[in-house]
C-alpha atoms as a PDB file:
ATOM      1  CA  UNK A   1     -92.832 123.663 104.300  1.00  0.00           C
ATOM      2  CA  UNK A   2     -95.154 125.639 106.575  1.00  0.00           C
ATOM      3  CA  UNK A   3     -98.891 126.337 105.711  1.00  0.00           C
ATOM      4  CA  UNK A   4    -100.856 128.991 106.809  1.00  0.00           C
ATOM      5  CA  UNK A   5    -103.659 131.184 106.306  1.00  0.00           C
ATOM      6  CA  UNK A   6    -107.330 132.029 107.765  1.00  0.00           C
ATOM      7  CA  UNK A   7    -110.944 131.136 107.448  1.00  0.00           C
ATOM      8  CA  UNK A   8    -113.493 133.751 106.786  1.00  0.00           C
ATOM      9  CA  UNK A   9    -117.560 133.356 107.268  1.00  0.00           C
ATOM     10  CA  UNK A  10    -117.139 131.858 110.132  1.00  0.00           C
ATOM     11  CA  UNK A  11    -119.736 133.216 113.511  1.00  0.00           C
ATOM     12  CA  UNK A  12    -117.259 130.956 115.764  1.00  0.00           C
ATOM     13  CA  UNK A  13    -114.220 129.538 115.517  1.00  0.00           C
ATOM     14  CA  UNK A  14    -115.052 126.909 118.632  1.00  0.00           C
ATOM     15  CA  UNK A  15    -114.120 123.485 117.965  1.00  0.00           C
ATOM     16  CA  UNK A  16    -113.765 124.067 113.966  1.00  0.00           C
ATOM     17  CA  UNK A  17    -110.652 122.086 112.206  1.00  0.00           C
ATOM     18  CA  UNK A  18    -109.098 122.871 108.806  1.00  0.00           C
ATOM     19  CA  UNK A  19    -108.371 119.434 107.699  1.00  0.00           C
ATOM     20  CA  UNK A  20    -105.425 118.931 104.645  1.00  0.00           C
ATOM     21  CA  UNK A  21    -105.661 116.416 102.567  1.00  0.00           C
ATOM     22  CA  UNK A  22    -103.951 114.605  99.772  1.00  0.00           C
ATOM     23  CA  UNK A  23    -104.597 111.937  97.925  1.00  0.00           C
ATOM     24  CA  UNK A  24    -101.100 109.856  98.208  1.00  0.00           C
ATOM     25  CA  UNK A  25    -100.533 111.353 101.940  1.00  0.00           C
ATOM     26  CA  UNK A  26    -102.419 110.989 105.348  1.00  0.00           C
ATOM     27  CA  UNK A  27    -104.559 114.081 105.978  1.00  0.00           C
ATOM     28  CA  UNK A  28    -103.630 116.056 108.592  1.00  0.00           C
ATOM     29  CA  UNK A  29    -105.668 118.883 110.871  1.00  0.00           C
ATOM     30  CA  UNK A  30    -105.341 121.841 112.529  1.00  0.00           C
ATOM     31  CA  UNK A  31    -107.309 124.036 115.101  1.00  0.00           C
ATOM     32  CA  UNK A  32    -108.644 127.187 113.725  1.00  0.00           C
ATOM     33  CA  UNK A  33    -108.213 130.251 115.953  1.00  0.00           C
ATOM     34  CA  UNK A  34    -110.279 132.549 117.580  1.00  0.00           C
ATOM     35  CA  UNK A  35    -109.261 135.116 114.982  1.00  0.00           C
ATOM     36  CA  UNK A  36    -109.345 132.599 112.476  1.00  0.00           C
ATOM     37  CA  UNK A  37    -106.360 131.470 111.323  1.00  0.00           C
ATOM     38  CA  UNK A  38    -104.354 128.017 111.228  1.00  0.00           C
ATOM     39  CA  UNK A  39    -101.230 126.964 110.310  1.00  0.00           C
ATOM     40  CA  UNK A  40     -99.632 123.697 109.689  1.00  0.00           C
ATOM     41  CA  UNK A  41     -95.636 123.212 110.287  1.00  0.00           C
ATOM     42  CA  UNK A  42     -94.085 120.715 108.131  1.00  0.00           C
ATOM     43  CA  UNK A  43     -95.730 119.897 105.172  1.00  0.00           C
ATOM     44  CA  UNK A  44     -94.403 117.641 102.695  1.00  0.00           C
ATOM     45  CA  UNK A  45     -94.669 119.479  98.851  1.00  0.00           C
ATOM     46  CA  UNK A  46     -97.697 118.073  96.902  1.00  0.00           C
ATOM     47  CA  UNK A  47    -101.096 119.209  95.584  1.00  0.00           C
ATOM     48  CA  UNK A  48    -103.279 119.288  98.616  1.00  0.00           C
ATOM     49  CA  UNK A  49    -106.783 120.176  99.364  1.00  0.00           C
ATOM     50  CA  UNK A  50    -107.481 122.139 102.373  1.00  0.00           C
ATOM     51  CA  UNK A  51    -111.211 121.791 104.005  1.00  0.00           C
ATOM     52  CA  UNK A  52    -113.559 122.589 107.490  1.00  0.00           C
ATOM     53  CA  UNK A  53    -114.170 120.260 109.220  1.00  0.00           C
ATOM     54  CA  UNK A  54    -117.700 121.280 110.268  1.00  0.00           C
ATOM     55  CA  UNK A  55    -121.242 120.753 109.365  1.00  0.00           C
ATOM     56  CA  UNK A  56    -122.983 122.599 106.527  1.00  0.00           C
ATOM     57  CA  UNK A  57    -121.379 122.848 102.728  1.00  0.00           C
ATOM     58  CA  UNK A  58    -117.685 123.896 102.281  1.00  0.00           C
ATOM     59  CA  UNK A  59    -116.085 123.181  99.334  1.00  0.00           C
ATOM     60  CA  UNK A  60    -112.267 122.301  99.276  1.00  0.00           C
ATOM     61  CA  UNK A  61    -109.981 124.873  98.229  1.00  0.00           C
ATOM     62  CA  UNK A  62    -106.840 123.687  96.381  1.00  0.00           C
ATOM     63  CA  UNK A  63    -103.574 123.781  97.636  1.00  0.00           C
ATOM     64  CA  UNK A  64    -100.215 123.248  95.955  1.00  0.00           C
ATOM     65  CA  UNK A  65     -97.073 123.312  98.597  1.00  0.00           C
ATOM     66  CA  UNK A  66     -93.530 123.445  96.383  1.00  0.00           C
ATOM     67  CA  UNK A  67     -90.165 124.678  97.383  1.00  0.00           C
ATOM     68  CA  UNK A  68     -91.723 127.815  99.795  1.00  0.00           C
ATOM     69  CA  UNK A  69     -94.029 128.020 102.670  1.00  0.00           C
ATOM     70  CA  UNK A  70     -97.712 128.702 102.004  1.00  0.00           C
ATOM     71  CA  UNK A  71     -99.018 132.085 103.344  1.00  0.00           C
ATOM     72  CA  UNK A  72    -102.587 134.103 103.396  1.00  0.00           C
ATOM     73  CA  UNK A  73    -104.517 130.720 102.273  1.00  0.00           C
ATOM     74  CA  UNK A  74    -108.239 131.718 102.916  1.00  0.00           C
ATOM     75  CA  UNK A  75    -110.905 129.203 103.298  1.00  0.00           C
ATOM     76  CA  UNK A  76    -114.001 131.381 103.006  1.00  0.00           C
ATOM     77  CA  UNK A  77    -116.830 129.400 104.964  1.00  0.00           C
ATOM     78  CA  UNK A  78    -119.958 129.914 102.312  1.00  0.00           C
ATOM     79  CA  UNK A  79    -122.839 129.901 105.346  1.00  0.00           C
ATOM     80  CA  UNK A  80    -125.310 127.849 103.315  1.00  0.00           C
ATOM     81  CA  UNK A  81    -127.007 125.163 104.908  1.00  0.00           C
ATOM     82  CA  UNK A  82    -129.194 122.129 104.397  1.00  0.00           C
ATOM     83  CA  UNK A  83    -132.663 122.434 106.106  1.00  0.00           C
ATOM     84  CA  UNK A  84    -134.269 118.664 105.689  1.00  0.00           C
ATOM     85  CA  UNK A  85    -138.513 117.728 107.227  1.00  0.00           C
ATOM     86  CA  UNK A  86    -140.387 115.662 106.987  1.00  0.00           C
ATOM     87  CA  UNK A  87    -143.946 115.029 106.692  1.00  0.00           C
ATOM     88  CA  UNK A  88    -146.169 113.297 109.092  1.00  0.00           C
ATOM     89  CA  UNK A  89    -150.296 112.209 108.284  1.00  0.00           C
ATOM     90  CA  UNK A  90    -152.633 111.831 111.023  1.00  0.00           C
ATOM     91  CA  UNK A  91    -155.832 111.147 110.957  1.00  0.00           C
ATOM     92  CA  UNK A  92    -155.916 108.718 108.107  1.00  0.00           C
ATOM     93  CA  UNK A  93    -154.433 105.523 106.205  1.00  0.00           C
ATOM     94  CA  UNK A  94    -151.600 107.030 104.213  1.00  0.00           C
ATOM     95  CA  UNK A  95    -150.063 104.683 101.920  1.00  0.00           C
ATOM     96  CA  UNK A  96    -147.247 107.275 101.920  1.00  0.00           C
ATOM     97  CA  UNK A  97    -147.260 110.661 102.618  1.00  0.00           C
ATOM     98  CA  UNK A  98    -148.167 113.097 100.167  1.00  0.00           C
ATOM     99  CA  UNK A  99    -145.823 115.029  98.334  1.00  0.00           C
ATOM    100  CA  UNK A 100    -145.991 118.869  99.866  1.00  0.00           C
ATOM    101  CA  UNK A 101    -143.751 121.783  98.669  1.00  0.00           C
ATOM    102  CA  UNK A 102    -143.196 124.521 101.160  1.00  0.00           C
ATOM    103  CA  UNK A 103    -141.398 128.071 100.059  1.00  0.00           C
ATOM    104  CA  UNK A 104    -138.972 130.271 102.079  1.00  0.00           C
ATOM    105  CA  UNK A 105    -139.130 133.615 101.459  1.00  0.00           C
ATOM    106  CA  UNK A 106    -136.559 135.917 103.062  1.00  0.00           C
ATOM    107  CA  UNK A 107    -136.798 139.793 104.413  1.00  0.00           C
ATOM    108  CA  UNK A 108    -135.100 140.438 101.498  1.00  0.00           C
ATOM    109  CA  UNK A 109    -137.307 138.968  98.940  1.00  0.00           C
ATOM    110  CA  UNK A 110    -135.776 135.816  98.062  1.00  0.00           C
ATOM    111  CA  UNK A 111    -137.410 133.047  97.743  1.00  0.00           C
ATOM    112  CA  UNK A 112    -136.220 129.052  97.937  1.00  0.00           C
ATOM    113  CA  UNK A 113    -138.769 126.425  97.290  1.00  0.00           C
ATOM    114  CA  UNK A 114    -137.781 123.001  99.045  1.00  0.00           C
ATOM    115  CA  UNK A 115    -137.391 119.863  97.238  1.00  0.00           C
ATOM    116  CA  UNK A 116    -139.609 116.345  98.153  1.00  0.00           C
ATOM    117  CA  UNK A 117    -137.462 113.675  98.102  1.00  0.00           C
ATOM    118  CA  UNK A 118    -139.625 110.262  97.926  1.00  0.00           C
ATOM    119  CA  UNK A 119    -142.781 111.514  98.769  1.00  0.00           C
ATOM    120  CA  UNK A 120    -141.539 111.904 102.453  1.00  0.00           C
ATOM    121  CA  UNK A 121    -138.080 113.991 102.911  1.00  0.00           C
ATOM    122  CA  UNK A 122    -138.262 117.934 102.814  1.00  0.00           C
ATOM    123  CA  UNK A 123    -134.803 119.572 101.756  1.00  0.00           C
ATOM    124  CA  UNK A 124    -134.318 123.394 101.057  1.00  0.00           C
ATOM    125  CA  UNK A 125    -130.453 124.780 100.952  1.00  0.00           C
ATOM    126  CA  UNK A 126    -130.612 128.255 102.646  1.00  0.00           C
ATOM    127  CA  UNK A 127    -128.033 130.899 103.728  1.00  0.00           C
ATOM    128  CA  UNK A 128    -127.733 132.717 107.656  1.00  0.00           C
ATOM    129  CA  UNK A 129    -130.914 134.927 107.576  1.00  0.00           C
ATOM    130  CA  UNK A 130    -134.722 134.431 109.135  1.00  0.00           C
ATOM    131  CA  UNK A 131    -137.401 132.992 106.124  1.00  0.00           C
ATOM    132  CA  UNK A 132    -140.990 133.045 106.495  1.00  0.00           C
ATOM    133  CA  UNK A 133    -142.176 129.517 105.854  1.00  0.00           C
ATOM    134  CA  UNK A 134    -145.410 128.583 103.925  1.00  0.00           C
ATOM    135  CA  UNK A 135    -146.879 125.673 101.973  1.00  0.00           C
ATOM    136  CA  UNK A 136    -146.371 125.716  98.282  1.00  0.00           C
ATOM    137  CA  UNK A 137    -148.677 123.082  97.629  1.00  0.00           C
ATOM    138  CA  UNK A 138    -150.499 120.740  99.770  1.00  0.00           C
ATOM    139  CA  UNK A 139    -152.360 117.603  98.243  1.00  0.00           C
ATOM    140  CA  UNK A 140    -156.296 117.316  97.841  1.00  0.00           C
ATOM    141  CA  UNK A 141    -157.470 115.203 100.340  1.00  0.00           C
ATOM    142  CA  UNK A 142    -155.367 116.833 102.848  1.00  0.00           C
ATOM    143  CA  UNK A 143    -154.900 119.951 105.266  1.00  0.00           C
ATOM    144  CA  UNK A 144    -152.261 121.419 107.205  1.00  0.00           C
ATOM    145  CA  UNK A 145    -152.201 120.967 110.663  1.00  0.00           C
ATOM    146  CA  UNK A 146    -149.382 122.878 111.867  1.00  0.00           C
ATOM    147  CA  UNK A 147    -145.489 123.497 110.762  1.00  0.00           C
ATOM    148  CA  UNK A 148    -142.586 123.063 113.133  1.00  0.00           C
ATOM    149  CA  UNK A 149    -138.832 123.772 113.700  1.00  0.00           C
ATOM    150  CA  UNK A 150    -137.715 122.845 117.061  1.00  0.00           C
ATOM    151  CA  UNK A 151    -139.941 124.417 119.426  1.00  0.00           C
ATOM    152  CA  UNK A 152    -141.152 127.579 116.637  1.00  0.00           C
ATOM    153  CA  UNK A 153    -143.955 127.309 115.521  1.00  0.00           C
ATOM    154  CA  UNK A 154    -143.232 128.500 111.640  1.00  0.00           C
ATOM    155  CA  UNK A 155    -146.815 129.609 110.781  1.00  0.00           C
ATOM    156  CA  UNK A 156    -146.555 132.254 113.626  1.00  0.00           C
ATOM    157  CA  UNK A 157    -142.501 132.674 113.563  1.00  0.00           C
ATOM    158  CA  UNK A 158    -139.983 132.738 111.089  1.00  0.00           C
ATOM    159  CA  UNK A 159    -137.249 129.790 110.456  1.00  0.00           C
ATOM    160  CA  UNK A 160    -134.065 131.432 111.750  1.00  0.00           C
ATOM    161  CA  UNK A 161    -130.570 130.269 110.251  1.00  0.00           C
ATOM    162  CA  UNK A 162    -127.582 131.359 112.040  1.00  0.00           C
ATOM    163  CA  UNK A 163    -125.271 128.361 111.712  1.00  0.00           C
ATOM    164  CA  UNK A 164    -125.184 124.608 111.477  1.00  0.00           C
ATOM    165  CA  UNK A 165    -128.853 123.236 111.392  1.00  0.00           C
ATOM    166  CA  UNK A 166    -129.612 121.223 114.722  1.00  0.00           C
ATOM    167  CA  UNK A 167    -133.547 120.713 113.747  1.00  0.00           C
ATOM    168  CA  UNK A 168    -135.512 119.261 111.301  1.00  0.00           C
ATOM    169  CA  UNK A 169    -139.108 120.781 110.000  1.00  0.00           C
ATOM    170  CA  UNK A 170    -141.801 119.064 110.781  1.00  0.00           C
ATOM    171  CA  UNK A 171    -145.215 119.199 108.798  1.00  0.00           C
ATOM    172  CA  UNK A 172    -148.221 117.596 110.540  1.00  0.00           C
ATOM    173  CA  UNK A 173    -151.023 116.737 107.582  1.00  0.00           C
ATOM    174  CA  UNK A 174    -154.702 115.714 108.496  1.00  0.00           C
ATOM    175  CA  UNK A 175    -156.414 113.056 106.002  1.00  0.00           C
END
């Protein structure tokens, strides 16, 4: 049988795969196009689950294949992303770093306060949008030094989110 359908939520189609999979058969993968779509020709009947292959969170979307071919599957792309930091001391004898929470607050109004993982790893899960960036908490002892993305500073810019994450948030600490 034939599968087909289209991803939605996608900014670019470039180089993104939908990848079917099953757990008694070999997965197999096809290109999505520019508009979005993808097909697969051949497909044996099972219970499949159809995914992107692509950074970021995308849940599977289920997939049964029976006597007919498949048509109008969409695999809607959510756009929510993992931002991770971490947190660097200078200035001082650290025995490890101190926990700091930092809040995202969006043009909108909505805020996301990041998670600490270990005293050390900064994690928030955010959509496409730009989020003003600020310290939720930061230790006695300790001040902020500055906050970084790439090469923005986030205390004078926001964080901007437009697809797959390819930096990590610094925050410098002075003890």
């Amino acid at each position: 049988m034939n599968v087909s359908g289209r991803v939605t939520g996608l900014l670019t189609t470039t180089g993104v795969r939908v990848v079917l999979m099953s757990q008694v058969l070999p997965s197999i993968e096809s290109p999505v196009s520019g508009d979005g779509s993808f097909s697969f020709i051949g497909v044996i009947p099972g219970n499949y689950t159809a995914r992107l292959s692509l950074s970021g969170l995308s849940n599977g979307t289920g997939v049964t294949v029976r006597n007919q071919d498949v048509k109008d599957l969409v695999i809607t792309y959510p756009r929510d992303f993992i931002v991770t930091g971490h947190i660097i001391v200078e200035g001082g004898a650290a025995t490890s770093p101190p926990d700091v929470m930092l809040e995202a607050k969006s043009s909108a109004g909505i805020t996301r306060r990041s998670d600490t993982i270990n005293n050390s790893v900064i994690m928030f899960n955010l959509k496409d949008g730009e989020y003003n960036i600020a310290p939720r908490s930061i230790p006695a002892g300790y001040q902020l030094k500055s906050i970084v993305y790439g090469t923005t500073d986030l205390q004078k810019a926001p964080l901007k989110i437009d697809g797959p994450v390819t930096w990590e948030i610094i925050v410098r600490l002075t003890h």
